[in-house]
Protein backbone atom coordinates (compact mmCIF):
# COMPACT_ATOMS: atom_id res chain seq x y z
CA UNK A 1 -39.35 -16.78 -15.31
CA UNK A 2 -36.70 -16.63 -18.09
CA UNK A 3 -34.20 -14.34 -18.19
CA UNK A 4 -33.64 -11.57 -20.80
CA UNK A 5 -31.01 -13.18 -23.43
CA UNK A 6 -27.76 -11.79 -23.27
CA UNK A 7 -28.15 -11.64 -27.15
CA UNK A 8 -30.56 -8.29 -26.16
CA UNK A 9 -28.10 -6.76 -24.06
CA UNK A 10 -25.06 -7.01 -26.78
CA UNK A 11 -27.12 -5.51 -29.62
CA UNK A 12 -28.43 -2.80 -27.03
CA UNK A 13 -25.02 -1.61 -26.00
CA UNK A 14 -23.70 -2.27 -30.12
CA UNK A 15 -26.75 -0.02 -31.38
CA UNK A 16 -25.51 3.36 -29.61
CA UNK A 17 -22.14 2.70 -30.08
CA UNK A 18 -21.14 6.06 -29.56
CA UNK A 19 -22.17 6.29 -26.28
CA UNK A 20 -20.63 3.25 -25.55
CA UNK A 21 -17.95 4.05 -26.80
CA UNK A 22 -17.35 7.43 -24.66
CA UNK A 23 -18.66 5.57 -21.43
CA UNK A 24 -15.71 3.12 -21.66
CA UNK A 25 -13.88 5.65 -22.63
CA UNK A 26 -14.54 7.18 -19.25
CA UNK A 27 -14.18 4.32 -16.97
CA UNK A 28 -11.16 3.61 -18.36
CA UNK A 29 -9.52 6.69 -17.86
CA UNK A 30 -10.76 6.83 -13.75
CA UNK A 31 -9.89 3.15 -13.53
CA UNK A 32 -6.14 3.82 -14.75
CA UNK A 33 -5.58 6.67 -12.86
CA UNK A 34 -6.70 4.60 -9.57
CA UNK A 35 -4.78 1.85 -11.18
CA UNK A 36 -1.98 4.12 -11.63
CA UNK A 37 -1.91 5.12 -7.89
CA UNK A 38 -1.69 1.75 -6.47
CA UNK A 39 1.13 0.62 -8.74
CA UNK A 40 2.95 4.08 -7.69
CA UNK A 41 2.79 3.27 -3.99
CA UNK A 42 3.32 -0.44 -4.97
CA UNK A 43 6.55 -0.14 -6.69
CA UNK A 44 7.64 2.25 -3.92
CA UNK A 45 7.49 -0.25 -1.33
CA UNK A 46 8.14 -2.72 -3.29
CA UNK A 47 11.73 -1.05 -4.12
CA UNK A 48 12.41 -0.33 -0.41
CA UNK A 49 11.08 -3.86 0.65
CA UNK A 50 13.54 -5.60 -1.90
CA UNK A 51 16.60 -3.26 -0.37
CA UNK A 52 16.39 -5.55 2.30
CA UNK A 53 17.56 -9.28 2.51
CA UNK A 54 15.58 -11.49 4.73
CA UNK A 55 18.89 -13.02 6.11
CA UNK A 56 19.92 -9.51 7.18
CA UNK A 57 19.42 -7.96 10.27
CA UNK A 58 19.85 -4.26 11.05
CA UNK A 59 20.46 -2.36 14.55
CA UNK A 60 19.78 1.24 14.99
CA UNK A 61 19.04 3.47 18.32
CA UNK A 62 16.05 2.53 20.12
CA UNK A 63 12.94 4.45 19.08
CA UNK A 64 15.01 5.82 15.67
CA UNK A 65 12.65 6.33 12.82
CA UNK A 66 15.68 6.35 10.16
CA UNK A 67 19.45 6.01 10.09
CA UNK A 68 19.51 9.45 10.10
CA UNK A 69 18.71 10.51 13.56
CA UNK A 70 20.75 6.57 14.57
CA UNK A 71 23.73 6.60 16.83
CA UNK A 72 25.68 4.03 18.07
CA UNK A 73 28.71 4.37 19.15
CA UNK A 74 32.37 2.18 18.03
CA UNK A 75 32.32 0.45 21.66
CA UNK A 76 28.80 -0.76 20.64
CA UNK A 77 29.12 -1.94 17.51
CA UNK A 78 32.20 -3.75 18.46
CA UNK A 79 30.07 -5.60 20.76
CA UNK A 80 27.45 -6.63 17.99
CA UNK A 81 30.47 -7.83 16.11
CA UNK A 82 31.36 -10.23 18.84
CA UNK A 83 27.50 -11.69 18.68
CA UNK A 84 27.85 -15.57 17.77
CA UNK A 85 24.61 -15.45 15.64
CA UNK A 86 26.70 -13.25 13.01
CA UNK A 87 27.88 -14.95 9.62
CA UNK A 88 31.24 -15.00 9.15
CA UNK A 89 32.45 -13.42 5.81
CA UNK A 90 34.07 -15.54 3.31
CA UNK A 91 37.75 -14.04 5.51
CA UNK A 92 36.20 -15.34 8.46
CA UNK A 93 35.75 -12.25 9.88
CA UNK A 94 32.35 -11.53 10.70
CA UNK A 95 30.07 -10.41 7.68
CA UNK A 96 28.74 -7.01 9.54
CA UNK A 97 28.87 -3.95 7.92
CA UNK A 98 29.04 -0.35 10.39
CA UNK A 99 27.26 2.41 8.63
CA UNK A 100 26.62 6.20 8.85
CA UNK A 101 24.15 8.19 6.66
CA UNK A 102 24.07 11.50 5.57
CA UNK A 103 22.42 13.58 3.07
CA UNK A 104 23.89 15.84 0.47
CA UNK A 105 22.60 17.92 -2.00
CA UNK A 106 22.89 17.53 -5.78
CA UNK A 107 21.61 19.05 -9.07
CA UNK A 108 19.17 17.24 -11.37
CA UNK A 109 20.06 16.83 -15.15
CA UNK A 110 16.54 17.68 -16.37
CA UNK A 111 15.39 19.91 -13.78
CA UNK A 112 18.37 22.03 -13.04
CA UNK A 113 16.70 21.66 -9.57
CA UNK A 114 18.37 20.71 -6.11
CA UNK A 115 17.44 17.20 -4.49
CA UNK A 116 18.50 15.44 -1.09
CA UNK A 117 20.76 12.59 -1.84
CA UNK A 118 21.79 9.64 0.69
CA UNK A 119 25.48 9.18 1.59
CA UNK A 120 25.98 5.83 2.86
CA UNK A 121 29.62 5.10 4.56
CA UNK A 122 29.81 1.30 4.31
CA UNK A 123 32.75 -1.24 5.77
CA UNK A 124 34.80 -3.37 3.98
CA UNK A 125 32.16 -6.51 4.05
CA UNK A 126 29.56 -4.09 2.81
CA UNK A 127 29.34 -5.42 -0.70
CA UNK A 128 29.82 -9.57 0.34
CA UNK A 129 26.38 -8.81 2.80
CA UNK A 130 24.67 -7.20 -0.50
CA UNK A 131 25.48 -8.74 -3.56
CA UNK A 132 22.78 -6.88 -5.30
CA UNK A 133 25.36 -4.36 -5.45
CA UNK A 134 27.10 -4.54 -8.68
CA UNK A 135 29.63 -2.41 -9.87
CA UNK A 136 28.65 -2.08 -13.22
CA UNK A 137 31.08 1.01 -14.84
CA UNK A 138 34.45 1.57 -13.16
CA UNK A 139 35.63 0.11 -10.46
CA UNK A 140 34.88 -0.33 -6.46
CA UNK A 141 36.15 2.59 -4.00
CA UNK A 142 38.87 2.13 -2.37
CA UNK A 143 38.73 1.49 1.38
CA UNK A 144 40.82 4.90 3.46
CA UNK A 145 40.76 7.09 0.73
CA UNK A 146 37.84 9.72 -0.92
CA UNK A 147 36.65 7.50 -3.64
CA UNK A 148 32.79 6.67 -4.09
CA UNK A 149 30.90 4.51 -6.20
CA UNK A 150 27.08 6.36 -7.76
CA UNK A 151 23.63 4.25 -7.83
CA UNK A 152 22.81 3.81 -11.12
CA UNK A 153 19.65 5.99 -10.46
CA UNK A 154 21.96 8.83 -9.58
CA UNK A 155 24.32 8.48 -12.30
CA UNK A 156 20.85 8.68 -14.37
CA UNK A 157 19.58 12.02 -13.32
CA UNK A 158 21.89 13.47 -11.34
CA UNK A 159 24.53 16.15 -12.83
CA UNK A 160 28.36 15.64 -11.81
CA UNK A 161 28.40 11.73 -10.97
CA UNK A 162 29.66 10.40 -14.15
CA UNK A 163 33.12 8.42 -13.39
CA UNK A 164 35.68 10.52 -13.45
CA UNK A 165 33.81 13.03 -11.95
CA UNK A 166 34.74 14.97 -8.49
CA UNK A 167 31.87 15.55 -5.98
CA UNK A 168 32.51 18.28 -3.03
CA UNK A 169 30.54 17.63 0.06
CA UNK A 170 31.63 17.09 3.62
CA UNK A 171 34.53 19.97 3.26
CA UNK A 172 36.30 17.25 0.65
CA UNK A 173 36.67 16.62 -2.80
CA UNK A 174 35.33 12.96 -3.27
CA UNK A 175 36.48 10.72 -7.04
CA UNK A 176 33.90 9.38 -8.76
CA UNK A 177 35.12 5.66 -9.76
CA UNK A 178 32.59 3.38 -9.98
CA UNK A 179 28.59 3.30 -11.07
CA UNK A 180 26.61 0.18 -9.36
CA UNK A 181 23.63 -1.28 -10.16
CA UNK A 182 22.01 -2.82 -6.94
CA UNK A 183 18.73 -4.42 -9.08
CA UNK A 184 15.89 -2.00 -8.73
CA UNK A 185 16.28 -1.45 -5.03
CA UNK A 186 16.98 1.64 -3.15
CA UNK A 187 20.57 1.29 -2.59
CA UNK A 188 20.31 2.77 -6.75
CA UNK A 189 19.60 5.94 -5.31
CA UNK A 190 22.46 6.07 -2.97
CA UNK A 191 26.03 7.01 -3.13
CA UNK A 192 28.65 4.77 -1.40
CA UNK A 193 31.95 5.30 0.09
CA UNK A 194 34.14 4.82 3.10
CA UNK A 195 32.20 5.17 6.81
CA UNK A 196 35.30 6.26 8.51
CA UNK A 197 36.56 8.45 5.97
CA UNK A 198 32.88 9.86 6.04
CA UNK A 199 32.20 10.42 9.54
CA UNK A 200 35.43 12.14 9.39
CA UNK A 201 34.66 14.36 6.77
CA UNK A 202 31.25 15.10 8.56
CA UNK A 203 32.41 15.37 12.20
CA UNK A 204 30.51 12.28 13.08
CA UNK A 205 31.66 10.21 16.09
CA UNK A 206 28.83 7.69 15.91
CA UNK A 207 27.54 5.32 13.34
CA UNK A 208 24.18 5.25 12.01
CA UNK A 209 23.41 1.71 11.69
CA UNK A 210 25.17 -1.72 12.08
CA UNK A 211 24.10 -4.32 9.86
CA UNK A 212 24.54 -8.13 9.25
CA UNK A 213 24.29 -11.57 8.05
CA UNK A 214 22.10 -13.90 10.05
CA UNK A 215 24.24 -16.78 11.07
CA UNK A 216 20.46 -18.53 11.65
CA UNK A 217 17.75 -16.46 10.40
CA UNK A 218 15.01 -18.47 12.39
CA UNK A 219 17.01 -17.13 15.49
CA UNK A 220 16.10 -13.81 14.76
CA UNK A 221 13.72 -13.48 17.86
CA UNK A 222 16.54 -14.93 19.93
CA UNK A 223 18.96 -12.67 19.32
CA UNK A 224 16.61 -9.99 19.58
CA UNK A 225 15.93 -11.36 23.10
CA UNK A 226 19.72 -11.59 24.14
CA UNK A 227 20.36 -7.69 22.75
CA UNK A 228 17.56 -6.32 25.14
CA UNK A 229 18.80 -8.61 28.20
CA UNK A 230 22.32 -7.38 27.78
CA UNK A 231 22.93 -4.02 29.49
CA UNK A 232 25.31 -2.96 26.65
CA UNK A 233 23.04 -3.12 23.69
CA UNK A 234 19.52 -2.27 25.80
CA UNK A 235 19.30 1.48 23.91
CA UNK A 236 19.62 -0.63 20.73
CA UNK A 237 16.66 -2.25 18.58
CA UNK A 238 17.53 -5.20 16.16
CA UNK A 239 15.21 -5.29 13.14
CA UNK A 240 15.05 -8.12 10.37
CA UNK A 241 16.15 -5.66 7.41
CA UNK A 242 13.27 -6.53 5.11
CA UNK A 243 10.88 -5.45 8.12
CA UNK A 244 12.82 -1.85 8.82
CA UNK A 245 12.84 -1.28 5.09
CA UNK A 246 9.26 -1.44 5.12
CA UNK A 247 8.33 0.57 7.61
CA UNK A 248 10.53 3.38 6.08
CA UNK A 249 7.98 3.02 2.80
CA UNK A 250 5.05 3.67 4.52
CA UNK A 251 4.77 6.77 5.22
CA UNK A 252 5.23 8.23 1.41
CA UNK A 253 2.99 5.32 0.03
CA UNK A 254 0.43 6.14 2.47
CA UNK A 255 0.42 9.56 1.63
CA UNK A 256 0.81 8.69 -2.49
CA UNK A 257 -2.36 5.66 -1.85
CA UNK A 258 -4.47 8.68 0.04
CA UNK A 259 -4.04 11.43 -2.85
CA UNK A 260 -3.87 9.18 -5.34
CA UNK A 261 -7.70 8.29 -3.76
CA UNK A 262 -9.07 11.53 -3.30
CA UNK A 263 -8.52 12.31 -7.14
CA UNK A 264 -9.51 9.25 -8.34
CA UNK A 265 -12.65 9.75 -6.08
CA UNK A 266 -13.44 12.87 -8.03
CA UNK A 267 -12.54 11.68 -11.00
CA UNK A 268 -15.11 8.48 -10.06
CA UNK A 269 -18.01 10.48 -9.24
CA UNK A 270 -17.76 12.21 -13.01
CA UNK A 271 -17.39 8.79 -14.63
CA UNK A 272 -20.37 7.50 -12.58
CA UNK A 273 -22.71 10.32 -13.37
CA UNK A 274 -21.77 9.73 -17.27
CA UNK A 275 -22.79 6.30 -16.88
CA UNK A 276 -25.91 7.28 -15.54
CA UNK A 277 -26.70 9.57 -18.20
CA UNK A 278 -25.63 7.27 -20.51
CA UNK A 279 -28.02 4.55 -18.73
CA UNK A 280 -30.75 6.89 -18.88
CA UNK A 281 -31.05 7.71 -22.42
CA UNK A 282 -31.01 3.81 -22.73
CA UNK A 283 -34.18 3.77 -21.22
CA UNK A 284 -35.83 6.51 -22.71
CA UNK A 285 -35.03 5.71 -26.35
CA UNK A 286 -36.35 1.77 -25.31
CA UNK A 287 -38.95 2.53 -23.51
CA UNK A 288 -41.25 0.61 -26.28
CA UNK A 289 -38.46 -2.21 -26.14
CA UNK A 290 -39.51 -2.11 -22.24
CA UNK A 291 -42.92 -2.13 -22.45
CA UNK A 292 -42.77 -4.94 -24.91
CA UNK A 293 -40.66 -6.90 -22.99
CA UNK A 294 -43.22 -6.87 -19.68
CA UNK A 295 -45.76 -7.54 -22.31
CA UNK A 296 -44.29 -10.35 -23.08
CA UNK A 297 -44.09 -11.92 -19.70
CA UNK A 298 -41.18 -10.62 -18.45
CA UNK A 299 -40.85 -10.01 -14.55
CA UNK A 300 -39.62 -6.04 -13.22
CA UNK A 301 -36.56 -8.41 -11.81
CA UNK A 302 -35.11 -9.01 -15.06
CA UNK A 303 -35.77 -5.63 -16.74
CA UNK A 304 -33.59 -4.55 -13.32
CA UNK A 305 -30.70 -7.40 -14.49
CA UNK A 306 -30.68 -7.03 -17.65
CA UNK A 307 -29.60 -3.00 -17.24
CA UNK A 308 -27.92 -3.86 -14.65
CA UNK A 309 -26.10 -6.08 -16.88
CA UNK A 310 -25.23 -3.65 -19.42
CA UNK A 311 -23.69 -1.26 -17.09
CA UNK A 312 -21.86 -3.89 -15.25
CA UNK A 313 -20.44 -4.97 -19.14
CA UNK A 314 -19.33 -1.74 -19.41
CA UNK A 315 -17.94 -1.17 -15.84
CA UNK A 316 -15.56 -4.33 -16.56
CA UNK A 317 -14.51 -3.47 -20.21
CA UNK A 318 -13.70 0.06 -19.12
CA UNK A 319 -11.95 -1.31 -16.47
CA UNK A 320 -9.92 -4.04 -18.55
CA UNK A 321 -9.21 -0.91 -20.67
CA UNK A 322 -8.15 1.45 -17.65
CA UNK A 323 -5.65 -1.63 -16.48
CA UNK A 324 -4.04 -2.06 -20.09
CA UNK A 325 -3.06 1.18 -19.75
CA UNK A 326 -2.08 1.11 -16.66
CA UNK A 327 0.18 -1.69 -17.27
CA UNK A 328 2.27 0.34 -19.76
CA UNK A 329 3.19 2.67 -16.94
CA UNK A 330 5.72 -0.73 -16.09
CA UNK A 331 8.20 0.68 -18.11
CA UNK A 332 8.42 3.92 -16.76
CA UNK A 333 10.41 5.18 -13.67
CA UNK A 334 10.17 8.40 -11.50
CA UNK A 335 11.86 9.79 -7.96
CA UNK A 336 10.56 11.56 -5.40
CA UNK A 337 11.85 12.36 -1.91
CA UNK A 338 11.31 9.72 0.80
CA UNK A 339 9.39 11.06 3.89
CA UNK A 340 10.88 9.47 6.71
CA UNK A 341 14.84 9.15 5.05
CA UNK A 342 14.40 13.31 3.37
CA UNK A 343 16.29 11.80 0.64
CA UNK A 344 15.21 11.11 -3.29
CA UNK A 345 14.74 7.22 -4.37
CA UNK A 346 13.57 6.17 -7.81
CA UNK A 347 11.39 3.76 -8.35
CA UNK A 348 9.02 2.15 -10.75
CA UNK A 349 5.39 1.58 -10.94
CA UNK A 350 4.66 -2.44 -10.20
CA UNK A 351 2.03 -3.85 -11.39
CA UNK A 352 0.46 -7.05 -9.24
CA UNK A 353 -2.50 -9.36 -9.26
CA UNK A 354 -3.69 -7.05 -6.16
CA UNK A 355 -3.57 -3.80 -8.17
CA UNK A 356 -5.57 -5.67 -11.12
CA UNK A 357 -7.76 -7.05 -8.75
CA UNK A 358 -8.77 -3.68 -7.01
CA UNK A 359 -8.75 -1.76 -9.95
CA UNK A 360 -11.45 -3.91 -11.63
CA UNK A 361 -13.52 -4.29 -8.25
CA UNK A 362 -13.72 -0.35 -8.46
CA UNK A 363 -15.19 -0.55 -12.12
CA UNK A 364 -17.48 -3.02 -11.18
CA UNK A 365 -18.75 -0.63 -8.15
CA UNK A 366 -18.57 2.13 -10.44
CA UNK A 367 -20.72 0.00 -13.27
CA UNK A 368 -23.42 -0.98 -10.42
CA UNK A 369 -23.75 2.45 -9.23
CA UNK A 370 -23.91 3.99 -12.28
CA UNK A 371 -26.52 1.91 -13.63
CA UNK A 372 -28.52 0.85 -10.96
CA UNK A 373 -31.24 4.26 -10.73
CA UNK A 374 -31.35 4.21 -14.48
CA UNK A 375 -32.01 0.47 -14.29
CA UNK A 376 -34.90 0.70 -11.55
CA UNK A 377 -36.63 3.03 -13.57
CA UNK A 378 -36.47 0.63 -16.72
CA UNK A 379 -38.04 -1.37 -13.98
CA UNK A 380 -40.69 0.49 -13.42
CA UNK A 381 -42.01 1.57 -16.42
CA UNK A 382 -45.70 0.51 -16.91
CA UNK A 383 -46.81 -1.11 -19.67
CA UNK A 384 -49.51 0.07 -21.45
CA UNK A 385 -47.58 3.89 -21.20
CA UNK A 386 -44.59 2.25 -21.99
CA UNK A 387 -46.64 0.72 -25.19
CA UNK A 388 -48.56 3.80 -26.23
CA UNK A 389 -45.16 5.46 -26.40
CA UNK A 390 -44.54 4.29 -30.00
């Protein structure tokens, strides 16, 4: 049987244009707020995923879930140094930087409020095994004195950390001389300095971390292999640097992803039941259009489609809508405190082809469920009531 024109549906949806309008309206405002969500907990992982280089490799304390609660000790990490599947550094030495972490506390500009800030004591081949690092205002610290350089997302919104500037942490009085840029990544929201002169300042005897350049990336596993055989290095794990990065975004993008659902859910449910109402008063203000339409041959099937139709239209221009908007969050950035590091990192929202894609799948499920009661009543209407109507 033929189909109901798509000509019909158009001038339906055009003739109550306010309606439409408020539907889309609707839908567009649940589909950028899911949107929204998934581009938050995007960009978050994205940020911590591009802190790592795939030809780095990281070792911490077995069973670690940050550098924070890490530990090995100098004899250790001379023995990683001695490893024949590190890169040498452009001095021949080998490009491997020894790390500790700590956390400090600073003020925020806007806020006025206190937030946990990273520490990161770096070696001398620190910024050769991450280039990303740019000094961008000032100058590098110098190694075996209390000089640091800011991330740029410090410097931002942080008070105190313009160069020049003295910080006090760790008992000391640490100079301000340089602001980096390291590209997006969450080395911006860190502040850099010397490890020794750090672990000093803290009491630390231990490192945090060890990290270097893959000599052979596609060795990775057998280096791994080697480290675990090797009674010196068993209480260590190796981790490709990309891979240990991601793990530490999971937790606070799982968390943002599961709130971020729960309001959108509620949010949905209102949106749905306003394209039902919406999809109702369709059919009672048509129902001589309906009745006509089975007179005129017809089939229930494609009275069904053809509201279906409409509300699926609508579903997918809401949701077009709801990801425009969406994408304009691209320009924005915003910090929060890292679950598993208890330190803040700023990042941006990232918009992908797998946000856009979910986003307008959710429209489209909103659009079918939405429409589809409305839709089988329209279906069932019977024609001579439907006729005597007028």
């Amino acid at each position: 049987m033929t189909r109901i024109p798509f000509s019909y549906i158009w001038r339906s949806l055009w003739a109550r244009r306010l309606t439409t309008a408020l539907t889309l309206g609707g839908l567009a405002l649940v589909v950028f707020v899911f949107a929204g969500v998934l581009m938050l907990a995007r960009g978050l992982e994205a940020t911590l995923v591009e802190t790592g280089s795939p030809d780095n490799a990281i070792v911490l304390r077995r069973s670690a879930g940050s550098e924070l609660v890490s530990q090995i000790d100098r004899g250790t990490a001379s023995v990683l140094e001695t490893q024949p599947d590190v890169a040498p550094a452009k001095d021949g030495r080998p490009l491997l930087s020894r790390e500790v972490v700590v956390v400090i506390n600073l003020y925020k500009k806007q806020t006025n409020g206190m937030s946990n800030i990273s520490v990161r004591g770096v070696s001398p081949q620190a910024f050769e095994l991450r280039p990303s690092f740019r000094i961008t205002a000032g100058r590098p610290f110098q190694f075996g004195t209390h000089e640091v350089v800011v991330g740029r997302n410090i410097a931002n919104r942080f008070k105190g950390v313009a160069v020049g500037a003295e910080l006090s942490f760790g008992g000391d009085r640490w100079a301000v001389v340089g602001i980096a840029d390291a590209g997006g990544t969450g080395f911006d929201s860190e502040i850099w300095g010397d490890a020794d002169q750090l672990m000093q300042a803290f009491g630390r005897p231990v490192y945090s971390s060890v990290t270097f350049r893959l000599r052979d990336p596609g060795q990775f596993e057998a280096l791994k292999a080697r480290l675990q055989a090797d009674p010196r290095s068993q209480s260590l794990e190796v981790k490709r640097e990309q891979d240990f990065y991601r793990e530490q975004s999971q937790a606070m993008a799982n968390f943002i992803k599961i709130l971020g659902i729960v309001v959108t859910t509620i949010f949905s449910v209102g949106a749905m039941i306003g394209a039902m109402i919406t999809m109702y008063a369709a059919v009672s203000n048509r129902v001589v259009e309906v009745g006509a339409l089975r007179a005129l041959g017809f089939r229930r099937r494609s009275v069904l489609a053809a509201f279906l139709v409409e509300s699926v239209l609508l579903a997918v221009v809401g949701g077009l809508a709801g990801v425009g908007l969406a994408a304009l969050l691209s320009f924005a950035r915003v910090s929060t405190i890292n679950f598993t590091s208890f330190a803040e990192i700023g990042f941006g929202f990232a918009l992908g082809p797998g946000v856009i894609a979910r986003a307008l799948i959710f429209a489209l499920v909103m659009g079918l469920i939405g429409g589809f009661l409305p839709a089988v009543r329209a279906a069932r209407l019977n024609i001579v009531n439907a006729l005597r109507a007028s």
